[in-house]
C-alpha atoms as a PDB file:
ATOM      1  CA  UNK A   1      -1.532 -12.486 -12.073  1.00  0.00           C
ATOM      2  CA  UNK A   2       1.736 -13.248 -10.586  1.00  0.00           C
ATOM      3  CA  UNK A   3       2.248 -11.925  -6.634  1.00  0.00           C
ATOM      4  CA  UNK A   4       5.968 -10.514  -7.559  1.00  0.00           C
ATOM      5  CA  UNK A   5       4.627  -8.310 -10.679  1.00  0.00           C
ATOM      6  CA  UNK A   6       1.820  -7.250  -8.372  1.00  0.00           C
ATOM      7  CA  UNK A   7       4.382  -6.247  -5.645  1.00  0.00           C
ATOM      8  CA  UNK A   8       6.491  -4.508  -8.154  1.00  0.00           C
ATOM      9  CA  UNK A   9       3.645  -2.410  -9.449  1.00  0.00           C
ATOM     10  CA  UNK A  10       2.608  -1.550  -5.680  1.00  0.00           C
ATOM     11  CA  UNK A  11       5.744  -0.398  -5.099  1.00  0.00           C
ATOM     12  CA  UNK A  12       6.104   1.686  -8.115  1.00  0.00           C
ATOM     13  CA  UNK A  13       2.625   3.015  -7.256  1.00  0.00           C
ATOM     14  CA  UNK A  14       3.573   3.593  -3.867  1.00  0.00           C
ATOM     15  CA  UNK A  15       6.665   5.635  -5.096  1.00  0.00           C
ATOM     16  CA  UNK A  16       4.444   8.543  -6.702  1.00  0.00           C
ATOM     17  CA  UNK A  17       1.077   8.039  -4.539  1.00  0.00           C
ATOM     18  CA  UNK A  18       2.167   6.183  -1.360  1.00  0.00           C
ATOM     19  CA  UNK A  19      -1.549   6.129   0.025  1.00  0.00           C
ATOM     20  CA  UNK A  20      -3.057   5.297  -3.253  1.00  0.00           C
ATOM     21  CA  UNK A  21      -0.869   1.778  -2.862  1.00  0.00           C
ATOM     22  CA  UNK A  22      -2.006   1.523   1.034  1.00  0.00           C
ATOM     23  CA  UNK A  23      -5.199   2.148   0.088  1.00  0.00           C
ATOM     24  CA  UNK A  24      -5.013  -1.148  -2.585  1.00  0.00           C
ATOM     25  CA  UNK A  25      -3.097  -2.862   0.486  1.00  0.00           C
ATOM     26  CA  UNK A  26      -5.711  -2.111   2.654  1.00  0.00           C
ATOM     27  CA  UNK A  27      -8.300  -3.074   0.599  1.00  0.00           C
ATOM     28  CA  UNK A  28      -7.040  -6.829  -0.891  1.00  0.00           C
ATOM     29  CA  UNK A  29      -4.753  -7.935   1.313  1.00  0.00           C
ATOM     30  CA  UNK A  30      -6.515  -6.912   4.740  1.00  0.00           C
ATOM     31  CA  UNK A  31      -9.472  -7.051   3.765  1.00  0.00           C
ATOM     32  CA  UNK A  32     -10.984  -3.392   5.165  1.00  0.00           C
ATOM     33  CA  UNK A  33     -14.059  -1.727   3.451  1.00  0.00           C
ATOM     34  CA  UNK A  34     -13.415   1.049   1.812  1.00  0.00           C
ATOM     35  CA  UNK A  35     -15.173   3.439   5.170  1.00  0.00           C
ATOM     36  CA  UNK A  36     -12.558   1.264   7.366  1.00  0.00           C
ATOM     37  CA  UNK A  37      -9.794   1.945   4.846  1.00  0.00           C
ATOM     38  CA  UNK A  38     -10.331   5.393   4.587  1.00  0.00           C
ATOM     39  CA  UNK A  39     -10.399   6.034   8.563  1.00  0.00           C
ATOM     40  CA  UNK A  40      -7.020   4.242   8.785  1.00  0.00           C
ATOM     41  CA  UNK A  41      -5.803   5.932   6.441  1.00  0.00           C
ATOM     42  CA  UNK A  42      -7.669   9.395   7.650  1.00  0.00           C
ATOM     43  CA  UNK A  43      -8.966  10.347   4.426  1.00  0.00           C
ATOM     44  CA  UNK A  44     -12.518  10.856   3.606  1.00  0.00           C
ATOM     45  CA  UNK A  45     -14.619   8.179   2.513  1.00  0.00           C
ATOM     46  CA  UNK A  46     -14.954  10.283  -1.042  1.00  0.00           C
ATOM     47  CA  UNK A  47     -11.219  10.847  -1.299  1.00  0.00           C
ATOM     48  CA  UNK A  48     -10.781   7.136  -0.627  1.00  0.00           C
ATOM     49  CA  UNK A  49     -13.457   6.264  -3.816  1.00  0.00           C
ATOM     50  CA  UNK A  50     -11.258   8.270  -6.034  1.00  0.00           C
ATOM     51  CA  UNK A  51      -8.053   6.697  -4.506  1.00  0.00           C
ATOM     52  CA  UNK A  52      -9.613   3.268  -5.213  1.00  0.00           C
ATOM     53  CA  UNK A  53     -11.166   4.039  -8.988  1.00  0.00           C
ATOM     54  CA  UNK A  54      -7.206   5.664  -9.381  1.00  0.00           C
ATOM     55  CA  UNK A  55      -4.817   2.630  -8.352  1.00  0.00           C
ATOM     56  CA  UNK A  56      -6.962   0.272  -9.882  1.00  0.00           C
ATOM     57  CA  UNK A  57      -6.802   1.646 -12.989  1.00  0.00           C
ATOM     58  CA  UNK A  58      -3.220   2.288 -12.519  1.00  0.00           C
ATOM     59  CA  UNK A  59      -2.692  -1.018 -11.445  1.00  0.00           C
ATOM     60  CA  UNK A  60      -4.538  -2.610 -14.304  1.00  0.00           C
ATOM     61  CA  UNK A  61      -2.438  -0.884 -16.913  1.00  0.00           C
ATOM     62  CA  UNK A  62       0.369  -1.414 -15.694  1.00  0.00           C
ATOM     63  CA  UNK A  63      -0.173  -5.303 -15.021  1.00  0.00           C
ATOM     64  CA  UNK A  64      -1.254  -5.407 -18.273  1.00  0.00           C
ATOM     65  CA  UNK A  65       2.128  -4.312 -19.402  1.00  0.00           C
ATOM     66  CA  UNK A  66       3.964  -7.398 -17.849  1.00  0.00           C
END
């Protein structure tokens, strides 16, 4: 996977669904569970889970496509 193509698909995530692409953020790059990712962010735990299974799905297609 290369870092700019993963950038570019954040950002074009975080362009529809900003918190989706925190969430991911969050997540990989600081390393949060998803309970301390969804406080930050002040969503609920559940809302984060769906978040999560979302933008990696998202993500996956669309890395896929490079």
């Amino acid at each position: 996977m290369h870092l700019v193509a993963l950038d570019d698909a954040l950002e074009a995530l975080a362009a529809t669904k900003p918190v989706h692409a925190k969430l991911i953020e969050l997540r990989f790059f600081v390393g949060l569970t998803m309970d301390e990712s969804a406080n930050a962010l002040g969503i609920s735990p559940a809302t984060a889970d769906r978040y999560w299974h979302y933008a990696r799905a998202w993500l996956r297609v669309e890395m896929h496509a490079v």
